[in-house]
Structures are given as structure tokens and as C-alpha cells.
N, C-alpha and C. Protein backbone atom coordinates (compact mmCIF):
# COMPACT_ATOMS: atom_id res chain seq x y z
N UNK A 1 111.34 43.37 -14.46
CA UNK A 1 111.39 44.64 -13.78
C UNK A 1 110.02 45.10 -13.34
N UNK A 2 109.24 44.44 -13.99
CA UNK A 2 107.48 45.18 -13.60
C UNK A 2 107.70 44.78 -11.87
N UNK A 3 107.90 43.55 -11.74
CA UNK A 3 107.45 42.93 -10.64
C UNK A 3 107.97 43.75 -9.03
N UNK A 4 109.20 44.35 -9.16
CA UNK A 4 109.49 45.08 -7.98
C UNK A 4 108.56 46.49 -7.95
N UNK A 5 107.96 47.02 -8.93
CA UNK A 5 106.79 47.96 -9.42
C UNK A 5 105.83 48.19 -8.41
N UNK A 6 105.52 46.61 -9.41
CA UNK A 6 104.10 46.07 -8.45
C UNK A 6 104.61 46.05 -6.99
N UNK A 7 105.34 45.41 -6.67
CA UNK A 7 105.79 45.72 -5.13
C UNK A 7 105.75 46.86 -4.26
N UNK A 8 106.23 48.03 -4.64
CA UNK A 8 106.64 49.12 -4.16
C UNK A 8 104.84 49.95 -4.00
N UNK A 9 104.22 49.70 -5.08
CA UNK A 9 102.89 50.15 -5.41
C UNK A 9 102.12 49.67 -4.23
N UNK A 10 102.36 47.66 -3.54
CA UNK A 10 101.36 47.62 -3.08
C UNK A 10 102.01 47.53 -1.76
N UNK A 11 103.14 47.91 -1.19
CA UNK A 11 103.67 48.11 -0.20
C UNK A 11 103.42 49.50 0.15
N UNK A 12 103.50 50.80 -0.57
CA UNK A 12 102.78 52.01 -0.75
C UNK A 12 101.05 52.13 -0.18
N UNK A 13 100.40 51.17 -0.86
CA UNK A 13 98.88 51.06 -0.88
C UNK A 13 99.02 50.61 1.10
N UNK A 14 99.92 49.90 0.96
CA UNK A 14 99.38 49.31 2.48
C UNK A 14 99.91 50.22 3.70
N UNK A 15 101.13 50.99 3.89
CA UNK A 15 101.43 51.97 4.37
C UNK A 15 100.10 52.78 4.49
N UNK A 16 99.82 53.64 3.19
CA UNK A 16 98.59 54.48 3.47
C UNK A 16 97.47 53.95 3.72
N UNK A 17 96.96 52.75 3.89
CA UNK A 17 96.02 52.00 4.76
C UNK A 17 96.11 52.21 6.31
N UNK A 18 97.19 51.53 6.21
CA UNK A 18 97.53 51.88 8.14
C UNK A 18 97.62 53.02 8.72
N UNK A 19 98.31 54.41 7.32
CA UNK A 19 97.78 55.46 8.26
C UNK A 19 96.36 56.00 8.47
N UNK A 20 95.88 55.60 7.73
CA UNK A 20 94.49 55.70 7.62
C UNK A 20 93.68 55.84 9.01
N UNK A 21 93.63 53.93 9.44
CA UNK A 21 93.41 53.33 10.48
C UNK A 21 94.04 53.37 11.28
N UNK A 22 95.14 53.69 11.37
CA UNK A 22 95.36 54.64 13.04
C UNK A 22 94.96 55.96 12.99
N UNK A 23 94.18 56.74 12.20
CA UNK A 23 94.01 58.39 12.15
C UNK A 23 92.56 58.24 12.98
N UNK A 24 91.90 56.35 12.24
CA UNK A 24 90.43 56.55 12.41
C UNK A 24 90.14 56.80 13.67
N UNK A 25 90.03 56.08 14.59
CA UNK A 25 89.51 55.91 15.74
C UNK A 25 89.55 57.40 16.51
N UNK A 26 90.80 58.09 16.42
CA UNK A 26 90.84 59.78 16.57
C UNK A 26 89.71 60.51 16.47
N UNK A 27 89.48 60.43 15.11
CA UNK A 27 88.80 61.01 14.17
C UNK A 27 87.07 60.49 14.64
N UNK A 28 86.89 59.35 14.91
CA UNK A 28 85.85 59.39 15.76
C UNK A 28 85.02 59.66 16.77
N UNK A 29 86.52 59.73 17.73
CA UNK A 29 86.25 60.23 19.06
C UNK A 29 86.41 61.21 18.95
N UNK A 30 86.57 61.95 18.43
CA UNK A 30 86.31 63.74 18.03
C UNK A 30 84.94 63.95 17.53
N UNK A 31 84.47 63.40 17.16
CA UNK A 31 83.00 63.71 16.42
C UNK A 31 81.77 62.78 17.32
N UNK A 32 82.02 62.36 18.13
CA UNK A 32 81.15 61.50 19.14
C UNK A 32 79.99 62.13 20.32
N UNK A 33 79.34 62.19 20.60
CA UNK A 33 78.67 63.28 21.17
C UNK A 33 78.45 62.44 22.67
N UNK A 34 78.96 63.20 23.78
CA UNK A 34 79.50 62.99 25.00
C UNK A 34 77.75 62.98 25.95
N UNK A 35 77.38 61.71 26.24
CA UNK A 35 76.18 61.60 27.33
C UNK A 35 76.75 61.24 28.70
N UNK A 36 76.03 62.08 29.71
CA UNK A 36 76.84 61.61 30.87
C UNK A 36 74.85 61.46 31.89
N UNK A 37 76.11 59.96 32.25
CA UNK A 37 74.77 59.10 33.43
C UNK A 37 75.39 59.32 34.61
N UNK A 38 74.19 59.09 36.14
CA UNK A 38 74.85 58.73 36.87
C UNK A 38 74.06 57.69 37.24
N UNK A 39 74.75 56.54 38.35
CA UNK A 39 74.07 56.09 38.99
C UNK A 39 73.69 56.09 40.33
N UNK A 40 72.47 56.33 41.07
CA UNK A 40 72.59 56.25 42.43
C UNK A 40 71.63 56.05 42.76
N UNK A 41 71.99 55.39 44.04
CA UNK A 41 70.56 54.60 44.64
C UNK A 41 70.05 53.45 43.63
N UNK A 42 70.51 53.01 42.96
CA UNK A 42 70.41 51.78 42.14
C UNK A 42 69.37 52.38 41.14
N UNK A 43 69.53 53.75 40.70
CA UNK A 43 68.68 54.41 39.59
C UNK A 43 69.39 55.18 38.59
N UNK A 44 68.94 55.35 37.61
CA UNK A 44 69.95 56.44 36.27
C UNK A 44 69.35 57.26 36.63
N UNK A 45 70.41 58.33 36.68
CA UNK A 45 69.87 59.90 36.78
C UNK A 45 71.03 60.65 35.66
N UNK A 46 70.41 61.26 34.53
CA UNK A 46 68.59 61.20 34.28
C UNK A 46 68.27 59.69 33.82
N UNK A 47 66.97 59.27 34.13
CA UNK A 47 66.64 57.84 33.39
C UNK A 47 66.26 58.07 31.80
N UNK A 48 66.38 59.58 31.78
CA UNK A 48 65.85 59.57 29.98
C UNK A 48 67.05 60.89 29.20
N UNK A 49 68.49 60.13 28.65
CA UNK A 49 68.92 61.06 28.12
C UNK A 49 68.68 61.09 26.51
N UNK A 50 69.39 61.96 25.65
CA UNK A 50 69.00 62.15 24.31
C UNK A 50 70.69 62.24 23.58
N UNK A 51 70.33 61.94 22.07
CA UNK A 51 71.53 62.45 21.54
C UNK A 51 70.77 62.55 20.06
N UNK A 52 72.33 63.02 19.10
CA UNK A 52 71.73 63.21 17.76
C UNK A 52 71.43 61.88 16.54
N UNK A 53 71.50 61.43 15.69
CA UNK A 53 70.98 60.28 15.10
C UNK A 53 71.95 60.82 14.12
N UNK A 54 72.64 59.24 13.77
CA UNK A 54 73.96 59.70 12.76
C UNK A 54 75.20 60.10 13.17
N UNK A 55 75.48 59.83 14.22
CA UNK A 55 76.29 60.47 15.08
C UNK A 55 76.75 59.31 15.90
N UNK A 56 78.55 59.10 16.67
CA UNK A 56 78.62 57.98 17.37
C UNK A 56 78.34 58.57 18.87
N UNK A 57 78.32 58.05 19.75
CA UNK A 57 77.96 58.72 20.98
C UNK A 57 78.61 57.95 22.01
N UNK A 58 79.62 58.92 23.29
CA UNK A 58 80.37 58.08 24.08
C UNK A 58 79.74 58.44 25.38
N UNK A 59 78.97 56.98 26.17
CA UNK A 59 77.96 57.09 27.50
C UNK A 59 79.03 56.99 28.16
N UNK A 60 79.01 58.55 29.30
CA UNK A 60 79.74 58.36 30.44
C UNK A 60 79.46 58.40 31.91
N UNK A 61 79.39 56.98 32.22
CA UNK A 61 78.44 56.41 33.62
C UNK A 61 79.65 56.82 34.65
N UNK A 62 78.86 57.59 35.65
CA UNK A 62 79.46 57.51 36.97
C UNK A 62 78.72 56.41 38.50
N UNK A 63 79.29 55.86 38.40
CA UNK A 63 78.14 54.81 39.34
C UNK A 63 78.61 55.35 40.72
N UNK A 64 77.85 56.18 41.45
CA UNK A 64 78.30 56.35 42.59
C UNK A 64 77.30 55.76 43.93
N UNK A 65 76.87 54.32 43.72
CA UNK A 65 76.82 53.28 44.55
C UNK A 65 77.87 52.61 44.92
N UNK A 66 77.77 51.88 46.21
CA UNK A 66 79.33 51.29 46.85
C UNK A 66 79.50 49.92 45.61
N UNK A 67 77.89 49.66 45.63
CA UNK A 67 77.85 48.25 44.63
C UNK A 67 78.22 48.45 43.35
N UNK A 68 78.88 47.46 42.54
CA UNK A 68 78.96 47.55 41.13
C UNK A 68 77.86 47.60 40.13
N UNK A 69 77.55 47.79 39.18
CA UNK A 69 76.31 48.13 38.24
C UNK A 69 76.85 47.52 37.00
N UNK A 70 75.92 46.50 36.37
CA UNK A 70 76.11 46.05 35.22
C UNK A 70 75.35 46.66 34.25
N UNK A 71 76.32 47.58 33.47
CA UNK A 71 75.20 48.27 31.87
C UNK A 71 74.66 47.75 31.13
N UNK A 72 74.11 47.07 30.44
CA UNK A 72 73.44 46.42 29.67
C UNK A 72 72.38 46.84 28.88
N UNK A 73 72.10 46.72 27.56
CA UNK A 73 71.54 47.58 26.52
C UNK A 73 71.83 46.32 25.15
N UNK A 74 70.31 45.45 25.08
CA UNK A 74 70.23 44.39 23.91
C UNK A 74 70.55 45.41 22.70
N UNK A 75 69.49 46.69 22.85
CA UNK A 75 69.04 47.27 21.65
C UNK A 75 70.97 47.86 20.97
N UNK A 76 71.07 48.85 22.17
CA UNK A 76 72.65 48.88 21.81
C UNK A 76 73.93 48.21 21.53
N UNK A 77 73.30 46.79 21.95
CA UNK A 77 74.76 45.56 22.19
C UNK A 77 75.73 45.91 22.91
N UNK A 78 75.67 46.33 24.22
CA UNK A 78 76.34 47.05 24.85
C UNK A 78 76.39 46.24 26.37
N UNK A 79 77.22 45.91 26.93
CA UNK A 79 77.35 45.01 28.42
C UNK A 79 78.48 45.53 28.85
N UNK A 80 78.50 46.22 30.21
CA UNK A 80 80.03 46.70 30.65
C UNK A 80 79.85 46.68 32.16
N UNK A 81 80.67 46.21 33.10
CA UNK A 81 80.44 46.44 34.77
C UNK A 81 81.18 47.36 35.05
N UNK A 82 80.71 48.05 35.67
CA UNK A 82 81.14 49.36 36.44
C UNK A 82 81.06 49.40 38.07
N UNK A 83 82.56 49.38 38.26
CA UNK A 83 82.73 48.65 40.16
C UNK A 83 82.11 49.97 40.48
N UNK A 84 81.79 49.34 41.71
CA UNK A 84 80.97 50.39 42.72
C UNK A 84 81.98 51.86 42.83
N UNK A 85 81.44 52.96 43.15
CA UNK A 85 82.15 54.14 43.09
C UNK A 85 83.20 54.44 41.85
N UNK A 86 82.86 53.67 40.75
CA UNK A 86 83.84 53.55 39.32
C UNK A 86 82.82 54.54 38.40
N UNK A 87 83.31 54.38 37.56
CA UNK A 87 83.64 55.24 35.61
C UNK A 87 83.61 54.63 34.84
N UNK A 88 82.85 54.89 33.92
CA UNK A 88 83.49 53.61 32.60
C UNK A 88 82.77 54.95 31.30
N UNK A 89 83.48 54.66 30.20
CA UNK A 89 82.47 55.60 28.94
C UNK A 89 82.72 54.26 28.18
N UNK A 90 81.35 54.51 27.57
CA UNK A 90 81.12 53.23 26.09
C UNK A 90 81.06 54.02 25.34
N UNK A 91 81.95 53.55 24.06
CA UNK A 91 81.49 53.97 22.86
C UNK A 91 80.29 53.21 22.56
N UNK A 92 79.54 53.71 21.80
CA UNK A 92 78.35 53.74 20.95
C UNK A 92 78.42 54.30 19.68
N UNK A 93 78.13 52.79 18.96
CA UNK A 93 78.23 53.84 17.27
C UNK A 93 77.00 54.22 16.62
N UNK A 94 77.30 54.88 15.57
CA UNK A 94 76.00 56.18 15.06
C UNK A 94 74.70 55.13 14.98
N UNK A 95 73.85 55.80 15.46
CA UNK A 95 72.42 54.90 15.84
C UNK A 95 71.27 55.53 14.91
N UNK A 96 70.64 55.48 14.44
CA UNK A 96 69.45 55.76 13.72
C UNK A 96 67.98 56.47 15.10
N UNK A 97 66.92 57.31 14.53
CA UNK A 97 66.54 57.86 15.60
C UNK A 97 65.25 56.51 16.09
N UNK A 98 65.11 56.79 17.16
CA UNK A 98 64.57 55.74 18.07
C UNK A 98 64.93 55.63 19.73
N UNK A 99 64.04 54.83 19.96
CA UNK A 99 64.22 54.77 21.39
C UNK A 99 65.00 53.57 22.07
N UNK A 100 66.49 53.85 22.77
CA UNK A 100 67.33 52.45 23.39
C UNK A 100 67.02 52.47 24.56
N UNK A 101 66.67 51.34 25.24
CA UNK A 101 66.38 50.81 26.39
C UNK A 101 67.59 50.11 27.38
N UNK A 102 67.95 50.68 28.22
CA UNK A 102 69.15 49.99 28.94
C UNK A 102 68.92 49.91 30.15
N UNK A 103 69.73 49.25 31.15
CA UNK A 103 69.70 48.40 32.60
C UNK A 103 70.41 48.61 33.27
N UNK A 104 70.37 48.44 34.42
CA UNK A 104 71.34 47.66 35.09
C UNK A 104 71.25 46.21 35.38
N UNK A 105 71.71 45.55 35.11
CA UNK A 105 71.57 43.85 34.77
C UNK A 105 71.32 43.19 36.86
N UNK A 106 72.10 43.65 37.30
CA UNK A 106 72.03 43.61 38.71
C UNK A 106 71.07 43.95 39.60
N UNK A 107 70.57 45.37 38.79
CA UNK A 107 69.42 46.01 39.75
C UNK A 107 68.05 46.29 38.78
N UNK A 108 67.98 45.34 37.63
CA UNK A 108 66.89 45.76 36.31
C UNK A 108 65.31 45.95 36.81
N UNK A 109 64.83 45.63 38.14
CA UNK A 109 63.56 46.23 38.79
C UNK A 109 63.81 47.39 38.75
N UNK A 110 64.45 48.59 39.66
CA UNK A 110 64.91 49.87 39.77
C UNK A 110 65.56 50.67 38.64
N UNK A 111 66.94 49.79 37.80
CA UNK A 111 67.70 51.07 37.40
C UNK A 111 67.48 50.92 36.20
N UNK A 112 66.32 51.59 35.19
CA UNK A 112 66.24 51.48 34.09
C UNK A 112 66.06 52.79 33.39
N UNK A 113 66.37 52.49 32.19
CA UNK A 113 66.87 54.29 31.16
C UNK A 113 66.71 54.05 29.74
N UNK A 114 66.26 55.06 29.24
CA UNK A 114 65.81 55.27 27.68
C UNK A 114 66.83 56.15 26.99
N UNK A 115 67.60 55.60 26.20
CA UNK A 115 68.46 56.85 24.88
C UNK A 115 67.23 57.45 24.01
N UNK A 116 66.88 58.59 23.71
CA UNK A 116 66.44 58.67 22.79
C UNK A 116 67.52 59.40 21.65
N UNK A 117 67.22 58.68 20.78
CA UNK A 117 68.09 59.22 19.22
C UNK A 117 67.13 60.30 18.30
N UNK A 118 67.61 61.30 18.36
CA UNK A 118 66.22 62.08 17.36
C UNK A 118 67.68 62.81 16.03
């Protein structure tokens, strides 16, 4: 009789796991602190935004060149194309304070930008 116990216990345990992890991701994007880029003329405007440190942060690029723009950010691990006249938001998770360096992979002479984390 233990053994259907143990069952119910770890069928229980795993239920409240999963609600867990579907609550998370919510629960993140609620607490994420919203940066908004644009692009134009094959430049970030602003080329120098900020956010808080400890904190996840969701970059929201408007590329309003006809051309597409590749995001790119080693420091962030971050690579996303954004078609010409498109949208995209990256999540970004909580970063420590410092300075991230990002691109446009396409146009990296011209369109370059600093996160600072303070």
C-alpha cells in the first residue's frame, strides 16, 4: 500500500512543478524593464540606452530602414534579424552593471550601441 502513496505524492510534486513553470515566464515578463531602439539610417537612436542591473530587460527595436538589420550583441548572446520596416523585442536576462556593446551585423561600420547596466 505505501507504493500507490509514493505515487500520488510524486504525481502531486510534478503537477505543482508545471504550475510553477507555466506561471514563470509571466512572472518575468512582468518584472522586465522595457528599452525601446530605433533604427534609422543604418544608426541606433539612441546609440546609448540604460537599464537597471538585476533586472531582466525586453529590447524593443523598431527598424525603420527599408533594409533588414541584424542585432547582434557577443556580450549579450543575443542575434535576431529584423526585416526592414519590422519589430522584434528580445528578451534579455538580468545582467550585472556594465557596459553591452551591440550591432548591426549588416551595417557594424555605422550602427553601433552601448546598454549601460547601472
Amino acid at each position: 500500500m505505501k507504493q500507490p502513496d509514493a505515487y500520488r505524492r510524486l504525481i502531486g510534486i510534478a503537477v505543482l512543478a508545471l504550475g510553477l513553470l507555466a506561471m514563470a515566464p509571466r512572472g518575468w515578463a512582468d518584472d522586465a524593464t522595457t528599452v525601446k531602439l530605433t533604427i534609422k539610417d543604418h544608426k541606433f537612436q539612441p546609440a546609448e540606452v540604460s537599464a537597471p542591473a538585476g533586472k531582466p530587460i525586453a529590447l524593443e527595436i523598431a527598424n525603420q530602414d527599408p533594409t533588414p538589420a541584424e542585432f547582434e550583441s557577443k556580450a549579450l548572446r543575443v542575434e535576431k534579424i529584423i526585416a526592414g520596416n519590422g519589430t522584434a523585442t528580445i528578451q534579455v536576462r538580468a545582467l550585472a552593471a556594465g557596459r553591452y556593446r551591440f550591432f548591426d551585423d549588416y551595417h557594424a561600420e555605422t550602427t553601433q550601441g552601448v546598454l549601460v547596466v547601472q
